[in-house]
C-alpha atoms as a PDB file:
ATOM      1  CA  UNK A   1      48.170 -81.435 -30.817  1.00  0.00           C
ATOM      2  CA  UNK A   2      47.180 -84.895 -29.420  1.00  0.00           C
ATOM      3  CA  UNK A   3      48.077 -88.558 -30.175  1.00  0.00           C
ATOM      4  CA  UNK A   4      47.468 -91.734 -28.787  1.00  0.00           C
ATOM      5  CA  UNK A   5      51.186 -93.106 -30.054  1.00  0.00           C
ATOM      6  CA  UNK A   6      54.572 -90.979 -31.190  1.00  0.00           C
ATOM      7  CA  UNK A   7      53.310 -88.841 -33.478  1.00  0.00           C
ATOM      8  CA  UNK A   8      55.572 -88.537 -36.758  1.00  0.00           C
ATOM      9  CA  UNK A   9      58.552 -86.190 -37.133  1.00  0.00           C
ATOM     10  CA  UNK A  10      58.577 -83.374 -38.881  1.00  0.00           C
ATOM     11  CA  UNK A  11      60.691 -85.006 -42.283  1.00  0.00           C
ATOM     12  CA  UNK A  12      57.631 -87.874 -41.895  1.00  0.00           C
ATOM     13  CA  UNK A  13      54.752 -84.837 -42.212  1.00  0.00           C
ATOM     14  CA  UNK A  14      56.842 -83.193 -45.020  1.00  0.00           C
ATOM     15  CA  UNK A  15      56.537 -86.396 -46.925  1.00  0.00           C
ATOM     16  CA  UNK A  16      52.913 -86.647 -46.579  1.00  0.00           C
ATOM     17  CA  UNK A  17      52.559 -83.042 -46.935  1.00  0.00           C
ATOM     18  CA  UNK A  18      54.928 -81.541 -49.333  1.00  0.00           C
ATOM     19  CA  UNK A  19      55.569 -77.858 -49.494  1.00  0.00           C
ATOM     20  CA  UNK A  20      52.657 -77.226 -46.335  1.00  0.00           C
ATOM     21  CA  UNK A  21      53.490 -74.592 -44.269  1.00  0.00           C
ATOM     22  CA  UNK A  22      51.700 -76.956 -41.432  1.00  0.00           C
ATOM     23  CA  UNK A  23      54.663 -79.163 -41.349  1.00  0.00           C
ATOM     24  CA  UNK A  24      56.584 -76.015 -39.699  1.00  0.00           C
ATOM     25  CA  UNK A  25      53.533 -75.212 -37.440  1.00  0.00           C
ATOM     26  CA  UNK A  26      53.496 -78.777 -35.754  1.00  0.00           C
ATOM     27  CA  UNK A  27      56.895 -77.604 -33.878  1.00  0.00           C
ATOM     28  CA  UNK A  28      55.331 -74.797 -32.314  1.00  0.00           C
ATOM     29  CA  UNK A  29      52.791 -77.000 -30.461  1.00  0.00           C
ATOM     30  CA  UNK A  30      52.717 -78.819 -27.540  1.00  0.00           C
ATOM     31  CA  UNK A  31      52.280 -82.491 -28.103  1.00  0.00           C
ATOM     32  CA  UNK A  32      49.618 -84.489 -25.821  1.00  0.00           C
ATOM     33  CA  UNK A  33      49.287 -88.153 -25.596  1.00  0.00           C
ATOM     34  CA  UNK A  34      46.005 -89.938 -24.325  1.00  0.00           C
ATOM     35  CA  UNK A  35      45.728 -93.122 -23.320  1.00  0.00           C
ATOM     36  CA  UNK A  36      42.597 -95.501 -24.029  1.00  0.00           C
ATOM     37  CA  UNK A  37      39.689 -93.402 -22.205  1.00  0.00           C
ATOM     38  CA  UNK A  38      41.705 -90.225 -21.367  1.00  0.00           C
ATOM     39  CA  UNK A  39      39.919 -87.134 -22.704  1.00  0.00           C
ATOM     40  CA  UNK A  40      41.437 -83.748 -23.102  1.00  0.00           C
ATOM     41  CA  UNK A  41      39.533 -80.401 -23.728  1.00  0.00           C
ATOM     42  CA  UNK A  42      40.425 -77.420 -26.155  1.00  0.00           C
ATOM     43  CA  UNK A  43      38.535 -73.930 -26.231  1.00  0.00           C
ATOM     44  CA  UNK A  44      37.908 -72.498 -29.145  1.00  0.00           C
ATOM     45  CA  UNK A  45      40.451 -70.074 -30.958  1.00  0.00           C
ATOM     46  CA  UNK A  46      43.413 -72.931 -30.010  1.00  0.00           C
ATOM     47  CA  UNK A  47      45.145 -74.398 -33.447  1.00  0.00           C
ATOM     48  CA  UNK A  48      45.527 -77.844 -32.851  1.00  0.00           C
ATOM     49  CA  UNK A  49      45.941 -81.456 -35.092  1.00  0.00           C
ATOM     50  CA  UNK A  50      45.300 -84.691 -34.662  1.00  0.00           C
ATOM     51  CA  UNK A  51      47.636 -87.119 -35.610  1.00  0.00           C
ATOM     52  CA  UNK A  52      47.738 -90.984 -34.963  1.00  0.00           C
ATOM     53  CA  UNK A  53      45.335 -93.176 -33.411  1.00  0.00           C
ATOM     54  CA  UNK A  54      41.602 -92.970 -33.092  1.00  0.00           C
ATOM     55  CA  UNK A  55      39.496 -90.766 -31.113  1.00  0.00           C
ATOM     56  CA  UNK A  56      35.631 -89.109 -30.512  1.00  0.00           C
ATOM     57  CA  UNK A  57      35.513 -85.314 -31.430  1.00  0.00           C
ATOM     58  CA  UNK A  58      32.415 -83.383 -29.252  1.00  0.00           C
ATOM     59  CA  UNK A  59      31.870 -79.949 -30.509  1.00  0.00           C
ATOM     60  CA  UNK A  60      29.551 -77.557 -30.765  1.00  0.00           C
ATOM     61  CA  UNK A  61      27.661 -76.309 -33.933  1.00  0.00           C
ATOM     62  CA  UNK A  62      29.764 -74.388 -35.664  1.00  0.00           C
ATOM     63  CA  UNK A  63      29.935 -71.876 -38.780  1.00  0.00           C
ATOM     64  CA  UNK A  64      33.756 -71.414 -38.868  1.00  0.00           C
ATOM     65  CA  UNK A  65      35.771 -74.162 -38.112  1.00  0.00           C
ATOM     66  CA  UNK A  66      39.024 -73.358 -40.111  1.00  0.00           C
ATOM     67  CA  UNK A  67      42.207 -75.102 -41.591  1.00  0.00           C
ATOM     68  CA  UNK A  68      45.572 -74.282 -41.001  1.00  0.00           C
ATOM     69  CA  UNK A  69      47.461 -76.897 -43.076  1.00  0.00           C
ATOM     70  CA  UNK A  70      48.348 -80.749 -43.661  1.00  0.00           C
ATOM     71  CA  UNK A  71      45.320 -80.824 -45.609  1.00  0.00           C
ATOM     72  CA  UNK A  72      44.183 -80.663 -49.228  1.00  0.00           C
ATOM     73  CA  UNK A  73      41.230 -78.674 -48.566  1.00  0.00           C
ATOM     74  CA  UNK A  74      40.901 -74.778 -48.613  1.00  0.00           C
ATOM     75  CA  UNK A  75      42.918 -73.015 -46.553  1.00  0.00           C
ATOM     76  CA  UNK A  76      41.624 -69.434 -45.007  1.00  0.00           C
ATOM     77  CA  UNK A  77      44.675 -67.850 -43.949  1.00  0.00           C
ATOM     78  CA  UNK A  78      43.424 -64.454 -43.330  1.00  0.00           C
ATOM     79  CA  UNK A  79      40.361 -66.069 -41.420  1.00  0.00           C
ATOM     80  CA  UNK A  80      42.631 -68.077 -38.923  1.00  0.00           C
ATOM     81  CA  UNK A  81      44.659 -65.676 -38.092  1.00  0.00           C
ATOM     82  CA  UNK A  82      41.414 -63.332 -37.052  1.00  0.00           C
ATOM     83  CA  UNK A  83      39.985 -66.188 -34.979  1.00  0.00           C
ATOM     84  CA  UNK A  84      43.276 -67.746 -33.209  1.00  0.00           C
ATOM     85  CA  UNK A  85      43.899 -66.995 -29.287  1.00  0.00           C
ATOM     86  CA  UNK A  86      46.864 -65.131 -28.664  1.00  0.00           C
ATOM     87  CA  UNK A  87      49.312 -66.558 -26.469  1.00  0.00           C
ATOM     88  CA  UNK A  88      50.054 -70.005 -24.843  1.00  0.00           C
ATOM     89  CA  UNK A  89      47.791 -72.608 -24.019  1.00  0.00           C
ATOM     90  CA  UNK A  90      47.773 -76.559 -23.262  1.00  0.00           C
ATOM     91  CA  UNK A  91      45.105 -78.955 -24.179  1.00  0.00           C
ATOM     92  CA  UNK A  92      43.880 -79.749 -20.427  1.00  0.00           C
ATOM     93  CA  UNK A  93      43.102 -83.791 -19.488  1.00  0.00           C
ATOM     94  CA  UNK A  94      39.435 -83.928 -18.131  1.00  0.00           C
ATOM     95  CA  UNK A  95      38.891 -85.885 -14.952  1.00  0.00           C
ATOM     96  CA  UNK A  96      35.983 -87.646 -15.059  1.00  0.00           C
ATOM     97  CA  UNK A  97      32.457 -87.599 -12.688  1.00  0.00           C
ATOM     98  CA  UNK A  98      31.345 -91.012 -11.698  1.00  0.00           C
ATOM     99  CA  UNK A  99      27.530 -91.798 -12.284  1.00  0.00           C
ATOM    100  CA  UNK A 100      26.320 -94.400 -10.694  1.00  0.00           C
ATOM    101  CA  UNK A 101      29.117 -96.497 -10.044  1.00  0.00           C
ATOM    102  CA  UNK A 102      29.031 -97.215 -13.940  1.00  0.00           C
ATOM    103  CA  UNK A 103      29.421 -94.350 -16.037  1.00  0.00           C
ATOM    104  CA  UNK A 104      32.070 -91.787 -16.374  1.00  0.00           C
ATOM    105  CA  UNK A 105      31.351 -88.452 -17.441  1.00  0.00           C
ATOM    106  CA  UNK A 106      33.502 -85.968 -19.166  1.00  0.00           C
ATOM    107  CA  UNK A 107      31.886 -82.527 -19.675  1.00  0.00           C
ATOM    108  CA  UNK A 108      34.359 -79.771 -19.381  1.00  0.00           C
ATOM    109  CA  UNK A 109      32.041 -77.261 -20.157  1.00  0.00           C
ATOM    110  CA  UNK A 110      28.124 -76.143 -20.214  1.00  0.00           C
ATOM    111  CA  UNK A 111      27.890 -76.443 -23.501  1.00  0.00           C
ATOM    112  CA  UNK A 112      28.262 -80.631 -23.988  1.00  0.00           C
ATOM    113  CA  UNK A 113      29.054 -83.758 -22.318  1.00  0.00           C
ATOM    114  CA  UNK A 114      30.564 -87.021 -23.138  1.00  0.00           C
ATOM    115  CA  UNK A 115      29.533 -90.010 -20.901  1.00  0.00           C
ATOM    116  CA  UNK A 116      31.077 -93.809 -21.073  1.00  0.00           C
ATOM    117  CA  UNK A 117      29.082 -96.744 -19.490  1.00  0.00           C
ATOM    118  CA  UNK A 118      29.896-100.057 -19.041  1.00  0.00           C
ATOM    119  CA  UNK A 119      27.100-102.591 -18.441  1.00  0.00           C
ATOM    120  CA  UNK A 120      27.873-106.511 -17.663  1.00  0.00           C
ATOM    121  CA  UNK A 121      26.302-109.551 -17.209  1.00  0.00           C
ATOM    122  CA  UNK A 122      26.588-109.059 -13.449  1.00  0.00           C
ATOM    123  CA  UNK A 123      24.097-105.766 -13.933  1.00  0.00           C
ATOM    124  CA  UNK A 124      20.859-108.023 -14.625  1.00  0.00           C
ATOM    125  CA  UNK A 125      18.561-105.310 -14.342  1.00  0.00           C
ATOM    126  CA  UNK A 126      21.301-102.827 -16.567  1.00  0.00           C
ATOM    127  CA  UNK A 127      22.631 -99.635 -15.665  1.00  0.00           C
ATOM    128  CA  UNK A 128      20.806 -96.182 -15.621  1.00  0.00           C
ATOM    129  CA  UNK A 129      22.160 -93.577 -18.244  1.00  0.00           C
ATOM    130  CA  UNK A 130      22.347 -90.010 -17.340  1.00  0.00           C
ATOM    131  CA  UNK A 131      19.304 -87.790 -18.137  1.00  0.00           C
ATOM    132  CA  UNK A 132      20.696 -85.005 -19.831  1.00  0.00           C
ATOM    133  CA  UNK A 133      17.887 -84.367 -22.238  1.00  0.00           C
ATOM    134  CA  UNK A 134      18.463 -84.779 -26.237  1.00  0.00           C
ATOM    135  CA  UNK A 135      21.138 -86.842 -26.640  1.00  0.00           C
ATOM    136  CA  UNK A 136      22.969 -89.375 -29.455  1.00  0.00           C
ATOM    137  CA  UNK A 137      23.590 -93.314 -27.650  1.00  0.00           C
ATOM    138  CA  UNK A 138      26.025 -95.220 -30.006  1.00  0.00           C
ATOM    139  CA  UNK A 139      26.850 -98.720 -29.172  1.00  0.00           C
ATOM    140  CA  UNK A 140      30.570 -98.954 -29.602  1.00  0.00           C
ATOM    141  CA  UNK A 141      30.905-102.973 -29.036  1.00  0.00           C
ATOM    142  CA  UNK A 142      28.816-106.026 -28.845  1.00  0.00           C
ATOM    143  CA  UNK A 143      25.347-105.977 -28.192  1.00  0.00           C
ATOM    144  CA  UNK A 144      23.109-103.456 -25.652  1.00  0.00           C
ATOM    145  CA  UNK A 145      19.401-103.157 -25.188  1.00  0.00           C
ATOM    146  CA  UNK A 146      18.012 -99.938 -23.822  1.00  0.00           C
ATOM    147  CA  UNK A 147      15.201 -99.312 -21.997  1.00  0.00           C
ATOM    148  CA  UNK A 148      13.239 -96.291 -21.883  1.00  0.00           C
ATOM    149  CA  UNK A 149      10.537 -95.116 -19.071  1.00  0.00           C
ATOM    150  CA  UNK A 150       7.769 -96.570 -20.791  1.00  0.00           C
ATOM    151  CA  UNK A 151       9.584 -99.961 -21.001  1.00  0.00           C
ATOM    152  CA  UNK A 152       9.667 -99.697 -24.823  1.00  0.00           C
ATOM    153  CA  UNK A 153      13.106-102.043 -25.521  1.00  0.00           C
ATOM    154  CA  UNK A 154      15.747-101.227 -28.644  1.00  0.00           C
ATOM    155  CA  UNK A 155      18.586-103.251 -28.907  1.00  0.00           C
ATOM    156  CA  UNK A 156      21.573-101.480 -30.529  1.00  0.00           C
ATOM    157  CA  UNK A 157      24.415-103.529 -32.186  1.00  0.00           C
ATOM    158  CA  UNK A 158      28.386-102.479 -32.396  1.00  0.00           C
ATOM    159  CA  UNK A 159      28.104 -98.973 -34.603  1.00  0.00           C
ATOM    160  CA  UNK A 160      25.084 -97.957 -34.402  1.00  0.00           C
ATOM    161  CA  UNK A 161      23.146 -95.187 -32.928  1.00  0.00           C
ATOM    162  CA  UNK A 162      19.728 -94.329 -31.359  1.00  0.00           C
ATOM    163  CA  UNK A 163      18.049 -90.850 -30.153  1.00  0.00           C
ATOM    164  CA  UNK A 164      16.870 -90.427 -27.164  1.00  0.00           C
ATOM    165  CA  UNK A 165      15.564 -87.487 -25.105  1.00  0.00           C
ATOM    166  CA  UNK A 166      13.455 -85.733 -22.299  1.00  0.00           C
ATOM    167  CA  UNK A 167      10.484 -88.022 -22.450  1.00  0.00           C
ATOM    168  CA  UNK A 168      12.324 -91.106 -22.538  1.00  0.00           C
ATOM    169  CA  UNK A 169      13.413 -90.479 -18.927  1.00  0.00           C
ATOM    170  CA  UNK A 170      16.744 -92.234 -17.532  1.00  0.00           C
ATOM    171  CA  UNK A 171      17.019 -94.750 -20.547  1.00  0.00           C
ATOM    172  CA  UNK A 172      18.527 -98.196 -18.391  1.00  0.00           C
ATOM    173  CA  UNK A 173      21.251-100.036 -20.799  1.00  0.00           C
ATOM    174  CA  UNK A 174      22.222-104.212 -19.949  1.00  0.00           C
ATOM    175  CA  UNK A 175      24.143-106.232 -22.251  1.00  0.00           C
ATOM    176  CA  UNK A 176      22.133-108.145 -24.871  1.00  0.00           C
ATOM    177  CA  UNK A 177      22.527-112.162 -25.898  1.00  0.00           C
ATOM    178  CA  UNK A 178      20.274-112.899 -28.950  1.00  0.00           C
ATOM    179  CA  UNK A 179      18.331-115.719 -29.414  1.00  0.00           C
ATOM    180  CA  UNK A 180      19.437-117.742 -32.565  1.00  0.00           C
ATOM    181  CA  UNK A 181      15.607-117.154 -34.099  1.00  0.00           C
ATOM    182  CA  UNK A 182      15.539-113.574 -32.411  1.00  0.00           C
ATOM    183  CA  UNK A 183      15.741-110.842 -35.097  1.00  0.00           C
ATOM    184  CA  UNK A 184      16.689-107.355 -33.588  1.00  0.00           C
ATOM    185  CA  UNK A 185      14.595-104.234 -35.224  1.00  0.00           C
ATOM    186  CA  UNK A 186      16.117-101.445 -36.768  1.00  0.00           C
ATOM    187  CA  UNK A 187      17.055 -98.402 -34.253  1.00  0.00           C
ATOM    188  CA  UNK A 188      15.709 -95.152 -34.634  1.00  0.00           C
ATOM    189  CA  UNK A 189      17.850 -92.946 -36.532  1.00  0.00           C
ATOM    190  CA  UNK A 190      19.167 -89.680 -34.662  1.00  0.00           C
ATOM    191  CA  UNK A 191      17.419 -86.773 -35.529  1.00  0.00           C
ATOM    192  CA  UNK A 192      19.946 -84.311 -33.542  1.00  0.00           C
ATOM    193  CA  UNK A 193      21.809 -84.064 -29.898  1.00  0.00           C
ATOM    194  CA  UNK A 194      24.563 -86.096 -28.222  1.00  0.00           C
ATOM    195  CA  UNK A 195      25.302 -89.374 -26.180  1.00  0.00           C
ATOM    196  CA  UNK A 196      26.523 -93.193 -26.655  1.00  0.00           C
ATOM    197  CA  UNK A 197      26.321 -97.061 -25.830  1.00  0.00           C
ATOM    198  CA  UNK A 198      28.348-100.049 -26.085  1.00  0.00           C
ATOM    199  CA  UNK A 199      31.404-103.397 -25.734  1.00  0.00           C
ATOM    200  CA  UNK A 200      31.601-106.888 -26.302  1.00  0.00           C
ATOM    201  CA  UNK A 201      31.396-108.958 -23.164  1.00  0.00           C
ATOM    202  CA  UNK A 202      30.789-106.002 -21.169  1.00  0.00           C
ATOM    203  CA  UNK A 203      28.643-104.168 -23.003  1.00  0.00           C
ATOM    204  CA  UNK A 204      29.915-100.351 -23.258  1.00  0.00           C
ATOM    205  CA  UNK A 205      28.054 -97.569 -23.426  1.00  0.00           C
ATOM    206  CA  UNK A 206      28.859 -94.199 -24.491  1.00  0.00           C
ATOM    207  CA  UNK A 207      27.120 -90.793 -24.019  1.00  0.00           C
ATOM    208  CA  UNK A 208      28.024 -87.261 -26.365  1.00  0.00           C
END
Protein backbone atom coordinates (compact mmCIF):
# COMPACT_ATOMS: atom_id res chain seq x y z
CA UNK A 1 0.00 0.00 0.00
CA UNK A 2 1.54 3.41 -0.94
CA UNK A 3 0.40 7.09 -0.87
CA UNK A 4 1.81 10.27 -1.42
CA UNK A 5 -0.69 11.97 1.43
CA UNK A 6 -2.84 10.19 4.51
CA UNK A 7 -4.49 7.74 2.87
CA UNK A 8 -8.34 7.46 3.92
CA UNK A 9 -9.63 5.47 6.91
CA UNK A 10 -11.19 2.54 6.74
CA UNK A 11 -15.16 4.15 7.35
CA UNK A 12 -13.84 6.65 4.22
CA UNK A 13 -13.06 3.27 1.86
CA UNK A 14 -16.36 1.68 3.10
CA UNK A 15 -18.15 4.66 1.73
CA UNK A 16 -16.60 4.50 -1.56
CA UNK A 17 -16.69 0.86 -1.51
CA UNK A 18 -19.70 -0.53 0.11
CA UNK A 19 -19.95 -4.11 1.17
CA UNK A 20 -15.97 -4.84 -0.40
CA UNK A 21 -14.23 -7.18 1.43
CA UNK A 22 -11.03 -4.84 0.38
CA UNK A 23 -12.03 -2.29 2.86
CA UNK A 24 -11.04 -5.04 5.64
CA UNK A 25 -7.85 -6.03 3.66
CA UNK A 26 -6.37 -2.37 3.69
CA UNK A 27 -5.73 -2.98 7.65
CA UNK A 28 -3.63 -5.82 7.11
CA UNK A 29 -1.10 -3.80 5.05
CA UNK A 30 1.61 -1.78 5.70
CA UNK A 31 1.11 1.75 4.59
CA UNK A 32 4.10 3.59 2.59
CA UNK A 33 4.31 7.19 1.84
CA UNK A 34 6.56 8.66 -1.05
CA UNK A 35 7.49 11.86 -1.41
CA UNK A 36 7.82 13.78 -4.90
CA UNK A 37 10.59 11.49 -6.71
CA UNK A 38 10.80 8.66 -4.11
CA UNK A 39 10.25 5.28 -5.79
CA UNK A 40 9.47 2.08 -4.03
CA UNK A 41 9.64 -1.51 -5.54
CA UNK A 42 7.15 -4.54 -5.10
CA UNK A 43 7.84 -8.23 -6.40
CA UNK A 44 5.36 -9.95 -7.76
CA UNK A 45 2.87 -12.19 -5.65
CA UNK A 46 2.66 -8.93 -2.97
CA UNK A 47 -1.21 -7.53 -2.71
CA UNK A 48 -0.89 -4.03 -2.64
CA UNK A 49 -3.26 -0.58 -3.51
CA UNK A 50 -2.74 2.57 -4.41
CA UNK A 51 -4.51 5.18 -2.89
CA UNK A 52 -4.06 9.07 -3.12
CA UNK A 53 -1.85 11.07 -5.15
CA UNK A 54 -0.27 10.44 -8.50
CA UNK A 55 2.37 8.16 -9.49
CA UNK A 56 4.31 6.10 -12.66
CA UNK A 57 3.61 2.26 -12.55
CA UNK A 58 6.78 0.15 -14.44
CA UNK A 59 5.90 -3.42 -14.88
CA UNK A 60 6.52 -6.08 -16.80
CA UNK A 61 4.23 -7.79 -19.44
CA UNK A 62 1.95 -9.58 -17.79
CA UNK A 63 -0.95 -12.29 -18.32
CA UNK A 64 -2.32 -12.29 -14.72
CA UNK A 65 -2.39 -9.27 -12.97
CA UNK A 66 -5.35 -9.82 -10.49
CA UNK A 67 -7.88 -7.83 -8.26
CA UNK A 68 -8.45 -8.19 -4.81
CA UNK A 69 -11.13 -5.54 -4.11
CA UNK A 70 -12.10 -1.66 -4.02
CA UNK A 71 -12.91 -2.11 -7.50
CA UNK A 72 -15.91 -2.69 -9.75
CA UNK A 73 -14.22 -4.96 -12.00
CA UNK A 74 -14.02 -8.86 -11.78
CA UNK A 75 -12.72 -10.20 -8.96
CA UNK A 76 -10.71 -13.78 -9.15
CA UNK A 77 -10.70 -14.89 -5.73
CA UNK A 78 -9.58 -18.36 -6.22
CA UNK A 79 -6.80 -16.98 -8.66
CA UNK A 80 -5.29 -14.52 -5.99
CA UNK A 81 -5.12 -16.59 -3.49
CA UNK A 82 -2.96 -19.22 -5.84
CA UNK A 83 -0.62 -16.40 -6.88
CA UNK A 84 -0.13 -14.33 -3.44
CA UNK A 85 3.37 -14.69 -1.45
CA UNK A 86 3.00 -16.12 1.79
CA UNK A 87 4.18 -14.24 4.60
CA UNK A 88 5.34 -10.62 5.35
CA UNK A 89 6.80 -8.25 3.15
CA UNK A 90 7.39 -4.28 2.83
CA UNK A 91 7.36 -2.31 -0.30
CA UNK A 92 11.28 -1.37 -0.30
CA UNK A 93 12.29 2.61 -1.28
CA UNK A 94 14.82 2.40 -4.26
CA UNK A 95 17.92 4.52 -3.98
CA UNK A 96 18.76 5.91 -6.98
CA UNK A 97 22.19 5.62 -9.47
CA UNK A 98 23.39 8.94 -10.65
CA UNK A 99 24.11 9.21 -14.51
CA UNK A 100 25.93 11.76 -15.48
CA UNK A 101 25.52 14.23 -12.95
CA UNK A 102 21.87 14.62 -14.43
CA UNK A 103 19.86 11.67 -14.36
CA UNK A 104 18.72 9.43 -11.64
CA UNK A 105 18.07 5.96 -12.20
CA UNK A 106 15.80 3.63 -10.42
CA UNK A 107 15.98 -0.02 -11.62
CA UNK A 108 15.51 -2.42 -8.83
CA UNK A 109 15.65 -5.25 -10.90
CA UNK A 110 16.97 -6.83 -14.41
CA UNK A 111 13.95 -6.82 -15.77
CA UNK A 112 13.23 -2.67 -16.17
CA UNK A 113 14.43 0.65 -15.31
CA UNK A 114 13.03 4.00 -14.64
CA UNK A 115 15.39 7.01 -15.27
CA UNK A 116 14.58 10.94 -14.42
CA UNK A 117 16.65 13.73 -16.16
CA UNK A 118 16.69 17.14 -15.72
CA UNK A 119 18.12 19.36 -18.48
CA UNK A 120 18.46 23.39 -18.05
CA UNK A 121 19.32 26.25 -19.79
CA UNK A 122 22.77 26.09 -18.20
CA UNK A 123 23.28 22.49 -20.22
CA UNK A 124 23.66 24.28 -23.79
CA UNK A 125 24.79 21.34 -25.46
CA UNK A 126 21.85 19.04 -23.30
CA UNK A 127 22.35 16.11 -21.31
CA UNK A 128 23.12 12.48 -22.51
CA UNK A 129 20.28 9.86 -21.76
CA UNK A 130 21.19 6.42 -20.78
CA UNK A 131 21.55 3.79 -23.57
CA UNK A 132 19.57 1.07 -22.45
CA UNK A 133 18.29 -0.09 -25.78
CA UNK A 134 14.32 0.08 -26.64
CA UNK A 135 12.96 2.41 -24.57
CA UNK A 136 9.61 4.92 -24.15
CA UNK A 137 10.97 9.03 -23.52
CA UNK A 138 7.86 11.03 -22.31
CA UNK A 139 8.25 14.66 -21.75
CA UNK A 140 6.57 15.31 -18.46
CA UNK A 141 6.86 19.37 -18.52
CA UNK A 142 7.65 22.15 -20.83
CA UNK A 143 9.45 21.74 -23.84
CA UNK A 144 12.68 19.17 -24.73
CA UNK A 145 14.39 18.46 -27.99
CA UNK A 146 16.25 15.21 -28.38
CA UNK A 147 18.94 14.40 -30.30
CA UNK A 148 19.82 11.18 -31.67
CA UNK A 149 23.42 9.91 -33.09
CA UNK A 150 22.70 10.88 -36.44
CA UNK A 151 21.77 14.44 -35.30
CA UNK A 152 18.16 13.89 -36.46
CA UNK A 153 16.26 16.57 -33.81
CA UNK A 154 12.45 15.84 -32.28
CA UNK A 155 11.17 18.17 -30.00
CA UNK A 156 8.68 16.65 -27.51
CA UNK A 157 6.09 18.89 -25.70
CA UNK A 158 4.57 18.31 -21.92
CA UNK A 159 2.71 14.64 -22.43
CA UNK A 160 3.96 13.28 -25.03
CA UNK A 161 6.10 10.42 -25.96
CA UNK A 162 8.77 9.28 -28.50
CA UNK A 163 10.59 5.73 -29.18
CA UNK A 164 13.81 5.40 -29.22
CA UNK A 165 16.28 2.50 -29.34
CA UNK A 166 19.70 0.73 -30.13
CA UNK A 167 20.49 2.62 -33.27
CA UNK A 168 19.68 5.89 -32.01
CA UNK A 169 22.73 5.68 -29.71
CA UNK A 170 22.84 7.93 -26.38
CA UNK A 171 19.83 10.22 -27.48
CA UNK A 172 21.23 13.98 -25.84
CA UNK A 173 17.98 15.94 -24.36
CA UNK A 174 18.31 20.26 -23.76
CA UNK A 175 15.43 22.31 -23.02
CA UNK A 176 13.59 23.75 -26.03
CA UNK A 177 12.36 27.70 -26.57
CA UNK A 178 10.24 27.91 -29.79
CA UNK A 179 10.37 30.43 -32.16
CA UNK A 180 6.97 32.32 -32.46
CA UNK A 181 6.85 31.16 -36.46
CA UNK A 182 8.58 27.74 -35.46
CA UNK A 183 6.07 24.85 -35.78
CA UNK A 184 7.28 21.63 -33.91
CA UNK A 185 6.56 18.16 -35.97
CA UNK A 186 4.68 15.46 -34.67
CA UNK A 187 6.83 12.76 -32.53
CA UNK A 188 7.03 9.35 -33.46
CA UNK A 189 4.59 7.28 -31.78
CA UNK A 190 6.01 4.36 -29.48
CA UNK A 191 5.88 1.20 -30.99
CA UNK A 192 6.97 -0.78 -27.62
CA UNK A 193 9.77 -0.51 -24.64
CA UNK A 194 10.33 1.96 -21.80
CA UNK A 195 11.89 5.46 -20.89
CA UNK A 196 10.91 9.35 -20.44
CA UNK A 197 11.62 13.21 -20.90
CA UNK A 198 10.60 16.40 -19.51
CA UNK A 199 9.77 20.11 -17.01
CA UNK A 200 9.06 23.54 -17.51
CA UNK A 201 12.01 25.81 -16.94
CA UNK A 202 14.19 22.97 -16.43
CA UNK A 203 13.26 20.75 -18.78
CA UNK A 204 12.71 17.11 -17.15
CA UNK A 205 13.27 14.11 -18.55
CA UNK A 206 12.11 10.79 -17.68
CA UNK A 207 13.26 7.25 -18.67
CA UNK A 208 10.86 3.68 -18.11
Amino acid sequence: MTSSAPSRPPSRLAEACPGDVGVIVSLLLNRLTLQPGEAAYLATGIIHAHLRGLCLEVMVSSDNVLRAGLTTKHIDAPGLVRCLEEGTSRAARVEPMVFNYSTDVFSPCGDFALSVTQSSPADPAGVVLPATGARLLVCTGGEVALVNRRDEVLRLGRGEVAYADGTDGEPAGRRHRRDRAGVRPRPRRPRSASSTCCDTDRARLRGV
